[in-house]
Protein backbone atom coordinates (compact mmCIF):
# COMPACT_ATOMS: atom_id res chain seq x y z
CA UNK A 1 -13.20 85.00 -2.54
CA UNK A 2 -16.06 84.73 0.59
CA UNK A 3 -17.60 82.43 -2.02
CA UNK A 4 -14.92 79.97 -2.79
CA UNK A 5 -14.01 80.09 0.85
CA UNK A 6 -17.32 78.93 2.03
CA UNK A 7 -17.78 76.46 0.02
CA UNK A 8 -14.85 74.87 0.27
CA UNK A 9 -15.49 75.45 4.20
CA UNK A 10 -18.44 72.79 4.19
CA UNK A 11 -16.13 69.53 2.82
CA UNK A 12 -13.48 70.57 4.96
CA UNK A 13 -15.99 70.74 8.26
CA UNK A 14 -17.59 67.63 7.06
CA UNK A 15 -14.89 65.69 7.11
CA UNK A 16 -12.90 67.28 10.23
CA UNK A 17 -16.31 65.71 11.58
CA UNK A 18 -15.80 62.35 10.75
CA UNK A 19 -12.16 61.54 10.57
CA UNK A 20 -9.18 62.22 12.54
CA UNK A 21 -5.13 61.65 12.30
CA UNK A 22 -5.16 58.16 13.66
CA UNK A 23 -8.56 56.75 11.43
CA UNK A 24 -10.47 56.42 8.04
CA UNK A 25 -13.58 58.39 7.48
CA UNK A 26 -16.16 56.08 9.29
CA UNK A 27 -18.87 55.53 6.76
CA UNK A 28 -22.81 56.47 7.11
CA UNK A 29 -25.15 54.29 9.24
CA UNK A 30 -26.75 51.41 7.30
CA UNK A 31 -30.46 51.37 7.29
CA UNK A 32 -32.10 48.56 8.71
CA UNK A 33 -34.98 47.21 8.30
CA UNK A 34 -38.45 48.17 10.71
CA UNK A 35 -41.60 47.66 11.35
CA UNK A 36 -43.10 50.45 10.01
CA UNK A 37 -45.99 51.83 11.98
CA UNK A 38 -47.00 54.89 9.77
CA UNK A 39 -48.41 54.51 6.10
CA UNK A 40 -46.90 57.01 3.74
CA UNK A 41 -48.19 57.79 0.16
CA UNK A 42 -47.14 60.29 -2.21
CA UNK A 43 -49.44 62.65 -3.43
CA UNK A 44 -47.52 63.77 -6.26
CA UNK A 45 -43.96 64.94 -7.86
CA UNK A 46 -42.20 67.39 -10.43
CA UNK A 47 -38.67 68.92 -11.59
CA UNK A 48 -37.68 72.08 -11.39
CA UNK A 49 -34.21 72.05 -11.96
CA UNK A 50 -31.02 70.77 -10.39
CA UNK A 51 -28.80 72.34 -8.02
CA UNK A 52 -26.67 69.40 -7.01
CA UNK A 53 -23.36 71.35 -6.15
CA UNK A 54 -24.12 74.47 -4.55
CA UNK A 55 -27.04 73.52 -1.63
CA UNK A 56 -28.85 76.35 -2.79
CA UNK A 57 -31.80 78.00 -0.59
CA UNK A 58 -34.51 76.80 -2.37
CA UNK A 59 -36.95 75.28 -0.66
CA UNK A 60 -41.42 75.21 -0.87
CA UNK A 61 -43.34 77.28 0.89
CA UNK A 62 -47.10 76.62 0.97
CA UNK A 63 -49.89 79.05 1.84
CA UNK A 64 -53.93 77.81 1.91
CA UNK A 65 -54.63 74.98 -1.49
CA UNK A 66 -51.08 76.46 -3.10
CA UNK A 67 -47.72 75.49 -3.21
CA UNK A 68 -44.64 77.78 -4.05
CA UNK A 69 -41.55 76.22 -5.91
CA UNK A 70 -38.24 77.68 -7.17
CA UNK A 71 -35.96 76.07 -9.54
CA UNK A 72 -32.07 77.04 -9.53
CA UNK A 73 -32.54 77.50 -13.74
CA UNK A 74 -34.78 80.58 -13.17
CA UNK A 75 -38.31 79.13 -13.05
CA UNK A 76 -41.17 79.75 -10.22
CA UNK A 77 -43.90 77.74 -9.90
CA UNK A 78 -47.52 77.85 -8.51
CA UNK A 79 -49.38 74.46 -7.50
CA UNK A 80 -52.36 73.24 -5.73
CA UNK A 81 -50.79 72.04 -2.93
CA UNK A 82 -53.17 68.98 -2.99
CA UNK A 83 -52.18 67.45 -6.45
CA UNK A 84 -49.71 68.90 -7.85
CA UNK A 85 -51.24 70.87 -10.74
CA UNK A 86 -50.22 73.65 -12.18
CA UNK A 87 -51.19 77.11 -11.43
CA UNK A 88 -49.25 79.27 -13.06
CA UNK A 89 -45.21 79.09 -13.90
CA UNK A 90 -42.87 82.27 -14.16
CA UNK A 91 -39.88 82.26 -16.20
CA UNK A 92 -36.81 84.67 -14.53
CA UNK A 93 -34.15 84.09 -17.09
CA UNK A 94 -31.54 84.32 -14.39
CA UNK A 95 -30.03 81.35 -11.91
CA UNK A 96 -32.30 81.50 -8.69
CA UNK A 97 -30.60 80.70 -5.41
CA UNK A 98 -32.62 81.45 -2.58
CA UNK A 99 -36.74 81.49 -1.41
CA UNK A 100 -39.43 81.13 -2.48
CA UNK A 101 -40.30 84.08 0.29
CA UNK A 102 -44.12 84.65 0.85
CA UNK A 103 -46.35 87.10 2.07
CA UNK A 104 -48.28 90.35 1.41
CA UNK A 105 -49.46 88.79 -1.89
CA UNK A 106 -45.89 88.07 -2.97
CA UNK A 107 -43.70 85.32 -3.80
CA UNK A 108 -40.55 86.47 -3.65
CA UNK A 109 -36.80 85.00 -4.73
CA UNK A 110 -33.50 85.29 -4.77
CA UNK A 111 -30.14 85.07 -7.00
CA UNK A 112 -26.82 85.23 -6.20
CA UNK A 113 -25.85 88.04 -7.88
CA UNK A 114 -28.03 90.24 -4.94
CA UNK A 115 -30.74 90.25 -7.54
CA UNK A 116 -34.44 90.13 -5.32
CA UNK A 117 -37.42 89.19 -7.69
CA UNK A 118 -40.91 90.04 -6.57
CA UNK A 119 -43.84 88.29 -8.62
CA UNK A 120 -47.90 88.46 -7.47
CA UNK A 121 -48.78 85.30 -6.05
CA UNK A 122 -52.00 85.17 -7.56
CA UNK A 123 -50.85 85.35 -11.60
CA UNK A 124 -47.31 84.85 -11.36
CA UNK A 125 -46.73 88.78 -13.00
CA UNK A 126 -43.48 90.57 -12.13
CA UNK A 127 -43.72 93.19 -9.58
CA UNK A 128 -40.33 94.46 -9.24
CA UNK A 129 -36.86 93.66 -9.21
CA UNK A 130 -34.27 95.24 -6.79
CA UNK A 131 -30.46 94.57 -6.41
CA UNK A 132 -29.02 93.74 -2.37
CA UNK A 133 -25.21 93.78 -3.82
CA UNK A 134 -24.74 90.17 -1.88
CA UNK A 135 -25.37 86.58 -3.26
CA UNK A 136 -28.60 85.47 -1.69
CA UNK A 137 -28.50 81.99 0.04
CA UNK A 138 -31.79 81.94 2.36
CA UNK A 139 -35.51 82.65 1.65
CA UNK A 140 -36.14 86.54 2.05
CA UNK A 141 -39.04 87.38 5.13
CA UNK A 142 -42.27 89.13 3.76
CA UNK A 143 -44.86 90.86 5.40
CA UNK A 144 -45.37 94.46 7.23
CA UNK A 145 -44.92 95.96 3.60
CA UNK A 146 -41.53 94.57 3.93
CA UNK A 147 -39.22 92.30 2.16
CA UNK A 148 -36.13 91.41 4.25
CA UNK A 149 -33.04 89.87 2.62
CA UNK A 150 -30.21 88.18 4.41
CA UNK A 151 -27.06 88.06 2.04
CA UNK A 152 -23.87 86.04 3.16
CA UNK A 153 -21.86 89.20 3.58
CA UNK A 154 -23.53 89.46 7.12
CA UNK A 155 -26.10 92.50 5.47
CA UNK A 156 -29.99 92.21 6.29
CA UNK A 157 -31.68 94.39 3.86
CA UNK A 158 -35.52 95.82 4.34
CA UNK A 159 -36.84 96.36 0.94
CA UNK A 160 -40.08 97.94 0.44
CA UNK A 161 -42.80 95.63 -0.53
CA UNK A 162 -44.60 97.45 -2.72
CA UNK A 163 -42.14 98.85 -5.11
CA UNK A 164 -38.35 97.15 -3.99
CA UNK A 165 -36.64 100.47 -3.08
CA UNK A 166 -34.20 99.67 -0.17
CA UNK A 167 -36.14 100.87 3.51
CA UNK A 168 -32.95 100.11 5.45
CA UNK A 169 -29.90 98.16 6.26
CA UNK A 170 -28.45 96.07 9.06
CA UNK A 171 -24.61 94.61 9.14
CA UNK A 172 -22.85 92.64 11.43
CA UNK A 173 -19.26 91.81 10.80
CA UNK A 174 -18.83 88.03 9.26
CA UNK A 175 -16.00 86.15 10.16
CA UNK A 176 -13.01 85.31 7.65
CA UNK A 177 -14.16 81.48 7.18
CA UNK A 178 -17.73 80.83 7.28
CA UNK A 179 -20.02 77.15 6.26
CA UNK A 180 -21.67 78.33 2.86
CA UNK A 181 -25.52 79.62 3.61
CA UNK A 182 -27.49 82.30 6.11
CA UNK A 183 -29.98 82.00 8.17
CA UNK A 184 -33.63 83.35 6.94
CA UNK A 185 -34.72 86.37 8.84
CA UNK A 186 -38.01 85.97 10.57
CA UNK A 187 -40.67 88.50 10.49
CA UNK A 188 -42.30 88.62 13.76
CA UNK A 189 -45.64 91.50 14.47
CA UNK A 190 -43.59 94.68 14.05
CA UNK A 191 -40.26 93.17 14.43
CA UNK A 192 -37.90 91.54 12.31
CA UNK A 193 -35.53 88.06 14.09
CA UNK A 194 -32.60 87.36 12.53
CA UNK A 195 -29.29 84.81 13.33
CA UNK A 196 -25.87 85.45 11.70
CA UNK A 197 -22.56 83.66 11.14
CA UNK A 198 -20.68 85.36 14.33
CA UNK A 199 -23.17 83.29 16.44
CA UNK A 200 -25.17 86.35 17.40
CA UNK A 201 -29.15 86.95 17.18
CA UNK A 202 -30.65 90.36 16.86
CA UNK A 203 -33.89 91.70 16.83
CA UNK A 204 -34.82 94.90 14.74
CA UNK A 205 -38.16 97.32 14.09
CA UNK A 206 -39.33 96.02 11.17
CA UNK A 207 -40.10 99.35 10.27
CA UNK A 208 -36.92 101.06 10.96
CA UNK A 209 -34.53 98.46 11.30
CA UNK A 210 -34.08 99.90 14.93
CA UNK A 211 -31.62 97.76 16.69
CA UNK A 212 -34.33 96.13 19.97
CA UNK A 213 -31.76 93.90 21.35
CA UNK A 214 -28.45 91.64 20.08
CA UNK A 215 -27.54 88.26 21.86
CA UNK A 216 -24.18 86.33 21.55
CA UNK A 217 -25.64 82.53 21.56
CA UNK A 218 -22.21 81.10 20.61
CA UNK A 219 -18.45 82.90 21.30
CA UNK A 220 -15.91 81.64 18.73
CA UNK A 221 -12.97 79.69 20.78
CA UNK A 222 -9.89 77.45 19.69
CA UNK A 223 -6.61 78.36 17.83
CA UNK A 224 -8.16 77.54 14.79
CA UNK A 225 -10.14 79.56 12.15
CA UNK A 226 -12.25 76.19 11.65
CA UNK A 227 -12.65 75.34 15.68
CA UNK A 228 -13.70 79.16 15.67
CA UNK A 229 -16.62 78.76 13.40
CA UNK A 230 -20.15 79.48 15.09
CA UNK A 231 -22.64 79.84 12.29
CA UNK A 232 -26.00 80.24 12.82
CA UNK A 233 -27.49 78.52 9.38
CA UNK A 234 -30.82 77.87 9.93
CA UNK A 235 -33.98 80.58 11.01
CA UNK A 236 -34.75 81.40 14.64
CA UNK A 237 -38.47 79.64 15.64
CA UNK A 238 -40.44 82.11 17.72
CA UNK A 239 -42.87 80.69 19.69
CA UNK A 240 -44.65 82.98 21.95
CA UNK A 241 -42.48 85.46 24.14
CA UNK A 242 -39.61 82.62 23.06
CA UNK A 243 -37.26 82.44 20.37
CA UNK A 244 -35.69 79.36 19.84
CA UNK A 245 -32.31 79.09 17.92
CA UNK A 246 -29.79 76.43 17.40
CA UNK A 247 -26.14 77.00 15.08
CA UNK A 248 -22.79 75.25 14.24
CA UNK A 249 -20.09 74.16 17.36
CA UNK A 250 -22.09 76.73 19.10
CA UNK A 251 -25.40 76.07 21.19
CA UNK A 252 -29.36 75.43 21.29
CA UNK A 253 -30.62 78.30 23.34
CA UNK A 254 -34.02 79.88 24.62
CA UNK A 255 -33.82 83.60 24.54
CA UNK A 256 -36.62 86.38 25.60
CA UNK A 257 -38.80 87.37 22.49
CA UNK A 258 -38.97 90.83 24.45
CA UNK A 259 -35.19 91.48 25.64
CA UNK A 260 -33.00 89.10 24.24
CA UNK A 261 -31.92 87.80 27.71
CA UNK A 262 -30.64 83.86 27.05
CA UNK A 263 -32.83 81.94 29.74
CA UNK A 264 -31.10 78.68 28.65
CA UNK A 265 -28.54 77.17 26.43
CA UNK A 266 -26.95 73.52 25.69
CA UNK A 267 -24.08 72.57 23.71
CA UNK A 268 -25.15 70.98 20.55
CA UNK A 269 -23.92 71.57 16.69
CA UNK A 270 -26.34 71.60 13.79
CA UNK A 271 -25.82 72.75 9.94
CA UNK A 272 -29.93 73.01 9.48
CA UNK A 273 -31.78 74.48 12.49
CA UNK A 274 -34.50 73.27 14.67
CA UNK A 275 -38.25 72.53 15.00
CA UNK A 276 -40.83 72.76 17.57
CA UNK A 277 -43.61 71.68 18.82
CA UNK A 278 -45.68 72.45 21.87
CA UNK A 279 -43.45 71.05 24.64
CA UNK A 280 -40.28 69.64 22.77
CA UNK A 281 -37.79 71.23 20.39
CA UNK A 282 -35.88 68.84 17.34
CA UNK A 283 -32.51 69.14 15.96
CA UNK A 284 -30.46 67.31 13.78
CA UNK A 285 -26.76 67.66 14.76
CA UNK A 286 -23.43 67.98 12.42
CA UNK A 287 -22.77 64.18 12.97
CA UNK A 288 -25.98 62.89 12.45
CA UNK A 289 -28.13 62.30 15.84
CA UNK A 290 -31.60 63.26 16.20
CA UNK A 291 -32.53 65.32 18.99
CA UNK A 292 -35.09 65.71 21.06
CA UNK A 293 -35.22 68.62 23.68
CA UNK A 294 -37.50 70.64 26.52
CA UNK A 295 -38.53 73.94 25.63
CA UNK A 296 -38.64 74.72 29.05
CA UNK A 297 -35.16 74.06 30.28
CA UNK A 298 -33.34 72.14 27.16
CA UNK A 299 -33.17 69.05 28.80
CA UNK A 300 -32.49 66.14 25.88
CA UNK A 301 -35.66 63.66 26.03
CA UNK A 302 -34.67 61.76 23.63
CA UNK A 303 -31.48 61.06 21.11
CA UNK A 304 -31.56 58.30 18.11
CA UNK A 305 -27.93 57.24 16.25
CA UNK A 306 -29.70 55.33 13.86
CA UNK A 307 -29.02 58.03 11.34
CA UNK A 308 -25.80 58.68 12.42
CA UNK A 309 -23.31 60.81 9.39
CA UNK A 310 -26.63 60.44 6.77
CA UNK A 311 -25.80 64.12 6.00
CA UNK A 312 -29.26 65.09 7.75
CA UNK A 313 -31.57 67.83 6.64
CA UNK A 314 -32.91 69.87 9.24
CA UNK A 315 -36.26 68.35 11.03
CA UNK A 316 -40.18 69.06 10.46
CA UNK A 317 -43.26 68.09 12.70
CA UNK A 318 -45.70 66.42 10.65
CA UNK A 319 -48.23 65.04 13.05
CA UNK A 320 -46.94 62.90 15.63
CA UNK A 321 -43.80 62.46 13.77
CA UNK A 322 -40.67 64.42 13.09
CA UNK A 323 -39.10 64.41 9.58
CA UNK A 324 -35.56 64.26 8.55
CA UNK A 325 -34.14 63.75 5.16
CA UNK A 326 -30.72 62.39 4.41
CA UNK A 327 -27.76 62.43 1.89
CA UNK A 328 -29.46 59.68 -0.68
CA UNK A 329 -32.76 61.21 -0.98
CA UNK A 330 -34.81 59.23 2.19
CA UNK A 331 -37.50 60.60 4.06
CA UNK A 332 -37.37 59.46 8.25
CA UNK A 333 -40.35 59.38 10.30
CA UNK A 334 -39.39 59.00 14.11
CA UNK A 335 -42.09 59.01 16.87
CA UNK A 336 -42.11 62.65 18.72
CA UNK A 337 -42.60 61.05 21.98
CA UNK A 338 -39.71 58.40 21.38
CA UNK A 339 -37.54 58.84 18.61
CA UNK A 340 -38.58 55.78 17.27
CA UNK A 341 -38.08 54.70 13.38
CA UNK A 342 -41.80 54.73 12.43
CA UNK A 343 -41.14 55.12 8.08
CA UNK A 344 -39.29 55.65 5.62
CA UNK A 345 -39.75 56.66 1.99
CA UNK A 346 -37.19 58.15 -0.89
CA UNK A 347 -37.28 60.53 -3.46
CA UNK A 348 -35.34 60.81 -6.65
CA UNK A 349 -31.52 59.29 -4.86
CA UNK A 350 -30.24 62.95 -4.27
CA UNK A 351 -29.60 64.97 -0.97
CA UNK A 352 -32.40 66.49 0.45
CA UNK A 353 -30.50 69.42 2.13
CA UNK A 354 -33.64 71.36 3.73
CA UNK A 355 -35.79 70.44 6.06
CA UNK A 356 -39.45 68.98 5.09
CA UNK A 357 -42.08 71.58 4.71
CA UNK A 358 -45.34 70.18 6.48
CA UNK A 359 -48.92 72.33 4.99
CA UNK A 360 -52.14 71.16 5.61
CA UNK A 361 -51.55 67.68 5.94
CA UNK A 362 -49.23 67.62 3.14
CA UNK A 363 -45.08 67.08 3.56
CA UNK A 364 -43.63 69.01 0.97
CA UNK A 365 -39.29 68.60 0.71
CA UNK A 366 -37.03 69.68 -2.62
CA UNK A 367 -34.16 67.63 -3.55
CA UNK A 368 -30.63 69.16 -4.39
CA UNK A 369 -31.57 67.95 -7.95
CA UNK A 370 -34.64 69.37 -8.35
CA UNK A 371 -36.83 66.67 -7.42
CA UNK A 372 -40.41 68.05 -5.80
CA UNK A 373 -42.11 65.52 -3.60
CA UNK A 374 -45.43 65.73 -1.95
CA UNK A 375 -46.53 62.74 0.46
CA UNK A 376 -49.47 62.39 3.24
CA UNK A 377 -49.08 60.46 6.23
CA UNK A 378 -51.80 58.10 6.61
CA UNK A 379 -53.15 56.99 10.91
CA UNK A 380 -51.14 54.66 12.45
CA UNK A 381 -51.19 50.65 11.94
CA UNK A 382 -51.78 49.02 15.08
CA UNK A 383 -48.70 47.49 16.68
């Protein structure tokens, strides 16, 4: 029933965003044309496999020359992250819903029957398989000998990395209506970072599972089980002694690496999480706007409409830029310092639902049907 629930839970959100008693749905922002002042050229492009209904958690990961891809029809995929050929391919047999996870010499997926799959990054061989009992929606954390899992029933679950036997669990209680995903945990020196759907963050040995510290970023408030809703979706960044979290009607916030104290926090809504960089950190809200933010004291710097109810991905810095995709498959380039429109490109005409993954000098982003697209960012035309 959680599933049907949540899934339902994201149209009725959506629209509850855009429409009210007394008007029509307003429709998406047009794009208009610009002067583009960024060159951007693909690199290359595959399929792995639709997934154009449930907004899976499949997304690339990249580590060195390789790329790591996950298809929702059971397939993983290894590929030199520079053109696109093939490394190696693994065949699961089962539906794939969440990762690719990597680390520790794994790549690591999910399903979402609770089913974790760990395969040797090098070859492709399976290493183990281990069952979480909870459908998998987010890419599992590796490293420390540890494979973390965050299933939607509000359960992290430490798996060992060698060998899949369950190390230890976490819970926090999940609220009755929820917006269909979880946020990745985040593995962190000898801690493990992780941001739930009752709007809380904790912090955990990664060894143990020790609770360190648990902070309430959003409280749920209104008469209504929808106003009430203060999912955290997308990962916690961790920057330093910082951690840096963002969730739905709830808040951005800064919050102390070591303690968990909240040393700032603004009101904004987001489905898809955040990005930093060294001075500024980048949402994309429920409605559409591009943010730009201090880390020091969450001040906005910046805010473009342009892209206003696009269905926004969440952002990635690539370069001076920060990346966005949107409902119809387009790739958005706006200027870090400005928010300016600086490019645009598209991909295969299908919703890009996660947020770019930028690897050495690469942009890496998965369509919702399968589409893989690599692109570089060429220097700057002059003005």
């Amino acid at each position: 029933m959680r599933f049907v629930r949540s899934l339902l839970l994201v149209g009725t959100a959506l629209l509850a965003a855009g429409c009210s008693k007394e008007k029509d749905v307003e429709p998406p922002a047009e794009l208009v044309d610009f002067r583009a002042t960024l060159a951007i050229k693909r690199a290359w492009n595959m399929s792995v496999g639709a997934d154009e209904v449930l907004r899976l958690g499949l997304s690339p990961v990249a580590d060195g020359e390789r790329a790591f891809i996950a298809g929702a029809g059971g397939d993983v995929f290894a590929v030199n992250l520079a053109n696109g050929r093939s490394l190696w391919r693994a065949r699961l047999g089962v539906e794939l819903s969440a990762g690719p996870g990597l680390g520790d010499g794994l790549v690591v997926v999910g399903t979402p029957k609770g089913q974790v799959i760990a395969l040797d990054a090098a070859t492709g061989a399976e290493r183990w398989r281990a069952g979480v009992g909870g459908e998998i929606l987010s890419a599992p954390a590796v490293g420390g000998g540890r494979v973390v899992v965050h299933t939607v029933d509000g359960r992290l679950t430490a798996l060992d990395a060698s060998d899949g036997r369950t190390a230890w669990n976490f819970e926090q209680q999940v609220p009755r209506l929820i917006v269909r995903g979880s946020a990745s945990p985040v593995i962190d020196g000898d801690a493990v970072l992780a941001a739930f759907d009752n709007g809380k963050v904790a912090a955990l040995t990664l060894a143990e599972g020790d609770l360190l510290w648990s902070a309430t970023v959003a409280t749920p408030s209104g008469r209504t089980e929808l106003a009430r809703l203060v999912d955290i979706l997308g990962p916690v960044r961790v920057a330093g002694d910082d951690v840096f979290v963002a969730g739905f009607q709830g808040r951005a916030a800064m919050i102390a690496r070591n303690s968990g104290q909240i040393w700032w926090g603004r009101e904004y809504s987001t489905y898809r999480g955040l990005a930093l960089d060294e001075d500024s950190l980048y949402l994309s809200t429920a409605d559409g706007s591009v943010v730009a933010l201090s880390r020091r004291d969450g001040t906005e710097r910046w805010r473009t409409d342009a892209l206003i109810r696009r269905g926004l991905s969440g952002p990635a810095v690539d370069g001076d830029a920060v990346v966005v995709g949107d409902f119809e498959g387009y790739l958005h380039w706006l200027d870090r310092g400005s928010g300016e429109m600086i490019a645009r490109t598209s991909t295969d005409g299908k919703r890009i639902s996660h947020a770019p993954v930028p690897a050495g000098g690469i942009l890496l982003v998965q369509t919702d049907a399968g589409g893989v697209y690599a692109f570089r960012a060429e220097p700057r035309a002059a003005r």
